[in-house]
PDB file of N, CA and C in Angstrom:
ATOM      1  N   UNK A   1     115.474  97.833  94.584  1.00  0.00           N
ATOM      2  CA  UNK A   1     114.245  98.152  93.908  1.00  0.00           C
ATOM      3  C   UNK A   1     114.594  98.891  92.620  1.00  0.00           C
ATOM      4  N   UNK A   2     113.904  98.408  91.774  1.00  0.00           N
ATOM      5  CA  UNK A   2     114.153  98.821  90.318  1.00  0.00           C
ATOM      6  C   UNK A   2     112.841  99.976  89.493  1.00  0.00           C
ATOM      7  N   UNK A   3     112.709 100.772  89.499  1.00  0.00           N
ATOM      8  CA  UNK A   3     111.909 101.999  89.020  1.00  0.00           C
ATOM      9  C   UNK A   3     111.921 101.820  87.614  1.00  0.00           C
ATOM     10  N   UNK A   4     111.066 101.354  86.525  1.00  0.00           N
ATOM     11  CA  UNK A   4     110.909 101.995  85.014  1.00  0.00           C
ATOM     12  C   UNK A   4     109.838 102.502  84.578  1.00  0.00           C
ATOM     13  N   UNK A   5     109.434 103.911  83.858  1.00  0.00           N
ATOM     14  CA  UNK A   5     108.502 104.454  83.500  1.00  0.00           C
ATOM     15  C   UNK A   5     108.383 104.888  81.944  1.00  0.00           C
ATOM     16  N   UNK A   6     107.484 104.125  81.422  1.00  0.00           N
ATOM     17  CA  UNK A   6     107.838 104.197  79.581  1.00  0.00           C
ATOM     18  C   UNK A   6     105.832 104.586  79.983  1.00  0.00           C
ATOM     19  N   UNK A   7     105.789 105.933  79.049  1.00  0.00           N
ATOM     20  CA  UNK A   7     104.791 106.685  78.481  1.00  0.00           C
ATOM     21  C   UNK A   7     103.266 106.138  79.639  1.00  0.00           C
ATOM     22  N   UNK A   8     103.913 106.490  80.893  1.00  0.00           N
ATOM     23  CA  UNK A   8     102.781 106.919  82.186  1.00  0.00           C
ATOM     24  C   UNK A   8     102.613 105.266  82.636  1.00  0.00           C
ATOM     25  N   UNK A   9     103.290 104.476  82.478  1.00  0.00           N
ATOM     26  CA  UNK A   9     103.043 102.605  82.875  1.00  0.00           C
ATOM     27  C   UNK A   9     104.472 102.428  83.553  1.00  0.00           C
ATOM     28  N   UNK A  10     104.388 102.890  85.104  1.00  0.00           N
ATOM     29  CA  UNK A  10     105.820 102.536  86.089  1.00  0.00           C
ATOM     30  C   UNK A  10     106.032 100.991  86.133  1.00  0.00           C
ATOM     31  N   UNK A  11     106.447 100.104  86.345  1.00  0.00           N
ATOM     32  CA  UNK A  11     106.883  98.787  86.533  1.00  0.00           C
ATOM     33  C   UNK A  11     108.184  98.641  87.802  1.00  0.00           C
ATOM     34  N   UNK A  12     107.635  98.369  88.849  1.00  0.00           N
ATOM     35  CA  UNK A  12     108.429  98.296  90.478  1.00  0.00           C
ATOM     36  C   UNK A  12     108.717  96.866  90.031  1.00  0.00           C
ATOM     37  N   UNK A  13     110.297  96.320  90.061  1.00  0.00           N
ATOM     38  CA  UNK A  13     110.560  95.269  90.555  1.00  0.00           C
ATOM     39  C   UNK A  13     111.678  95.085  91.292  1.00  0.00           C
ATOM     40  N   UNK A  14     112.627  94.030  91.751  1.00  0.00           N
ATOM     41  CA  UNK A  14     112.962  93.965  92.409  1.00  0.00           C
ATOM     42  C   UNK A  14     112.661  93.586  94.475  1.00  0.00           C
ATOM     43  N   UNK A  15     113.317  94.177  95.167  1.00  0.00           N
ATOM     44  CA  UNK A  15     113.123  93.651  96.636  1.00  0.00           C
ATOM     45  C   UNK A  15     112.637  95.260  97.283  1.00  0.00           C
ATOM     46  N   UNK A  16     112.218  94.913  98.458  1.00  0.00           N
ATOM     47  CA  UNK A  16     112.023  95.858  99.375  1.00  0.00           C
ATOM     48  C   UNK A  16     111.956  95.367 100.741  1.00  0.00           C
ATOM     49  N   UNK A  17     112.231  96.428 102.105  1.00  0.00           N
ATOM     50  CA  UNK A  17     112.426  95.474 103.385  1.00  0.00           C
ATOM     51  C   UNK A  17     111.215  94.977 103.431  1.00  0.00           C
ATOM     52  N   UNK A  18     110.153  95.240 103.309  1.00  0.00           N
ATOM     53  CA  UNK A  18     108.988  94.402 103.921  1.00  0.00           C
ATOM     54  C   UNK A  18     107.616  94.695 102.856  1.00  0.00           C
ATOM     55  N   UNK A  19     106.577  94.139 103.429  1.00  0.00           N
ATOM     56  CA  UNK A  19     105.369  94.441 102.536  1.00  0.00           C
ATOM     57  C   UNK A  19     104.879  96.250 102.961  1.00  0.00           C
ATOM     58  N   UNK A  20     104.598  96.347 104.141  1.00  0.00           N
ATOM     59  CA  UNK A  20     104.506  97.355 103.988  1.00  0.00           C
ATOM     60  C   UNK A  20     105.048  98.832 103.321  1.00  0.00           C
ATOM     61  N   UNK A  21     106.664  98.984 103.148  1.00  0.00           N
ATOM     62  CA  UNK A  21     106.818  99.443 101.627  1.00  0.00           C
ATOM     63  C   UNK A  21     106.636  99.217 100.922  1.00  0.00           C
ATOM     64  N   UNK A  22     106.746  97.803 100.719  1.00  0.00           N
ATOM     65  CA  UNK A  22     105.964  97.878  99.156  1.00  0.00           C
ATOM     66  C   UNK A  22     104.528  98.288  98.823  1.00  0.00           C
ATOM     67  N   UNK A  23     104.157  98.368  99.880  1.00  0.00           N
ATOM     68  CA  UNK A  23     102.754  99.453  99.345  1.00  0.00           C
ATOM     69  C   UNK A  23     103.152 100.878  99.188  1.00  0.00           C
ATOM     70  N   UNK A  24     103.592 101.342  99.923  1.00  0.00           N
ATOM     71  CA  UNK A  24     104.023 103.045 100.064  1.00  0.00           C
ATOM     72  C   UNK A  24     104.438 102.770  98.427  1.00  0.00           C
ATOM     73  N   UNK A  25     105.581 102.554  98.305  1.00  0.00           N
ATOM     74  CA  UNK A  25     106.424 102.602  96.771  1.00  0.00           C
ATOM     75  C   UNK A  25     105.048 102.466  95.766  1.00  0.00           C
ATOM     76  N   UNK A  26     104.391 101.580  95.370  1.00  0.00           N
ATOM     77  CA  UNK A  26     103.429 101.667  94.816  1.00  0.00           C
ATOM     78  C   UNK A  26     102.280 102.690  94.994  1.00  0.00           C
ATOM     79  N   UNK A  27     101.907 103.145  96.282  1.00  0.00           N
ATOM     80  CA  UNK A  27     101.047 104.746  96.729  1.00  0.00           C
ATOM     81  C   UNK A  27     101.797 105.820  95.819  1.00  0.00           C
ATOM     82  N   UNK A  28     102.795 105.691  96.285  1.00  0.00           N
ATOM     83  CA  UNK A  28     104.113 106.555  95.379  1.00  0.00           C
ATOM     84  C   UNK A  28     104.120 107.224  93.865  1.00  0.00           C
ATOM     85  N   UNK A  29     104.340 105.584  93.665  1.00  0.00           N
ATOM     86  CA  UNK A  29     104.244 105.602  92.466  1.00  0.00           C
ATOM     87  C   UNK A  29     102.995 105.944  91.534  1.00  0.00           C
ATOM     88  N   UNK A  30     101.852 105.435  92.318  1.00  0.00           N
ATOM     89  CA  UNK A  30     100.379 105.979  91.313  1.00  0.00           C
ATOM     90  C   UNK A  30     100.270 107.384  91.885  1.00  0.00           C
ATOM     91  N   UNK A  31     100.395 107.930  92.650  1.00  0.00           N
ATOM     92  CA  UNK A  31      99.949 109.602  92.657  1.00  0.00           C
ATOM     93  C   UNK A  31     100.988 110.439  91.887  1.00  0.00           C
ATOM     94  N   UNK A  32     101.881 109.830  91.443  1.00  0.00           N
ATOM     95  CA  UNK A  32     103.122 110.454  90.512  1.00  0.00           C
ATOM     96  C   UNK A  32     102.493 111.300  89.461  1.00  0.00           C
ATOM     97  N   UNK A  33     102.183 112.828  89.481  1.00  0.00           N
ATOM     98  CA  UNK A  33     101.644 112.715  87.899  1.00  0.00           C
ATOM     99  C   UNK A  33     102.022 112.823  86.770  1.00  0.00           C
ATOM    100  N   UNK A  34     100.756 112.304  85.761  1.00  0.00           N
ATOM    101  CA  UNK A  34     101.056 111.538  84.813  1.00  0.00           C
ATOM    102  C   UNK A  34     101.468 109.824  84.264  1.00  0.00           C
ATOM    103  N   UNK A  35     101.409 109.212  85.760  1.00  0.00           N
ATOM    104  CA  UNK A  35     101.134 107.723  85.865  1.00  0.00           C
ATOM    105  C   UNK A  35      99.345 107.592  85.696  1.00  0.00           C
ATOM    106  N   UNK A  36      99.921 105.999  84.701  1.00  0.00           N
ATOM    107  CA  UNK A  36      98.489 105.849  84.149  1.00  0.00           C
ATOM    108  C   UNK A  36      98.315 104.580  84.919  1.00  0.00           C
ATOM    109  N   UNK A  37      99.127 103.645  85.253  1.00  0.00           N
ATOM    110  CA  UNK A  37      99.240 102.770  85.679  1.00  0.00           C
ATOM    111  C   UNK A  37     100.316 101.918  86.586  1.00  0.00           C
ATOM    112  N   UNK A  38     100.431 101.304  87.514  1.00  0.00           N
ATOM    113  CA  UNK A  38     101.457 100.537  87.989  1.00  0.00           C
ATOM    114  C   UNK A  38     101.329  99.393  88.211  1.00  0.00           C
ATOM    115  N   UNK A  39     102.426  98.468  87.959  1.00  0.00           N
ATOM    116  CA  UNK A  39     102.902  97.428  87.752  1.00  0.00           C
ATOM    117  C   UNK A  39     103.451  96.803  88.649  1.00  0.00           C
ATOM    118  N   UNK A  40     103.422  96.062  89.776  1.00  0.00           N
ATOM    119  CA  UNK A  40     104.065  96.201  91.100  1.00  0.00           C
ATOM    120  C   UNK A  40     104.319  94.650  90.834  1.00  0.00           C
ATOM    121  N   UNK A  41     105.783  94.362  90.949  1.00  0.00           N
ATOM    122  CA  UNK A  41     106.724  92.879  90.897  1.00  0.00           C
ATOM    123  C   UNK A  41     107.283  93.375  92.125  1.00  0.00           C
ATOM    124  N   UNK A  42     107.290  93.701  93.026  1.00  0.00           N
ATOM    125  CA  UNK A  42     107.915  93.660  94.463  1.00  0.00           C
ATOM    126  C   UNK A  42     107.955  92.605  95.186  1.00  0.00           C
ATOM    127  N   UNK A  43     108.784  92.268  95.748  1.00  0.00           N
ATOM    128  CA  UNK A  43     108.673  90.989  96.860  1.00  0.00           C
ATOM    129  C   UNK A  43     109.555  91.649  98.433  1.00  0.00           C
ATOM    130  N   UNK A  44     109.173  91.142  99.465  1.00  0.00           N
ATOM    131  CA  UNK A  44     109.354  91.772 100.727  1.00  0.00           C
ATOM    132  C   UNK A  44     111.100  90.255 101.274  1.00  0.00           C
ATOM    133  N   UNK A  45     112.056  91.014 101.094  1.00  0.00           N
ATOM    134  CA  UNK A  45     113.120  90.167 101.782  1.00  0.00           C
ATOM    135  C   UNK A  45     113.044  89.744 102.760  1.00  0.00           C
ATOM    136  N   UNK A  46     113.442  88.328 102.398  1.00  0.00           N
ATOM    137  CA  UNK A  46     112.901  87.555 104.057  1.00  0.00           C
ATOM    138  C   UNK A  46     113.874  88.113 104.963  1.00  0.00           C
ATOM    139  N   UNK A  47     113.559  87.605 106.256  1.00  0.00           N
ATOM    140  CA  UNK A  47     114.062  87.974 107.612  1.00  0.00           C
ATOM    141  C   UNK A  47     115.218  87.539 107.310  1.00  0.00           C
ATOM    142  N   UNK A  48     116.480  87.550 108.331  1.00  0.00           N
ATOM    143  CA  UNK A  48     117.688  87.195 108.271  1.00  0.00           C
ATOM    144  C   UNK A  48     118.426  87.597 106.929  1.00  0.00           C
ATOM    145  N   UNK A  49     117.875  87.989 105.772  1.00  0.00           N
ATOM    146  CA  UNK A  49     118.817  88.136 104.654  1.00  0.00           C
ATOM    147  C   UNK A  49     118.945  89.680 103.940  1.00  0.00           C
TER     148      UNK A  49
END
């Protein structure tokens, strides 16, 4: 998972184990303060890999 934050606009991309982090990471990420916005490119790694 890849984190960038340019002037309060985070951008998540990359993998995470499942969907359900990828919500947390994004919860995360918008109560951060001083986030104005997030950008969520996450995808949940399939099983076996």
């Amino acid at each position: 998972m890849r984190v960038v934050s340019r002037k309060g606009i985070v951008t998540l991309d990359g993998t995470a184990p499942d969907d359900r982090q990828i919500q947390k990471a994004t919860e995360i990420a918008a109560a951060t303060p001083g986030v104005k916005s997030v950008t969520n490119s996450l995808t949940a790694k399939e099983a076996g890999h």
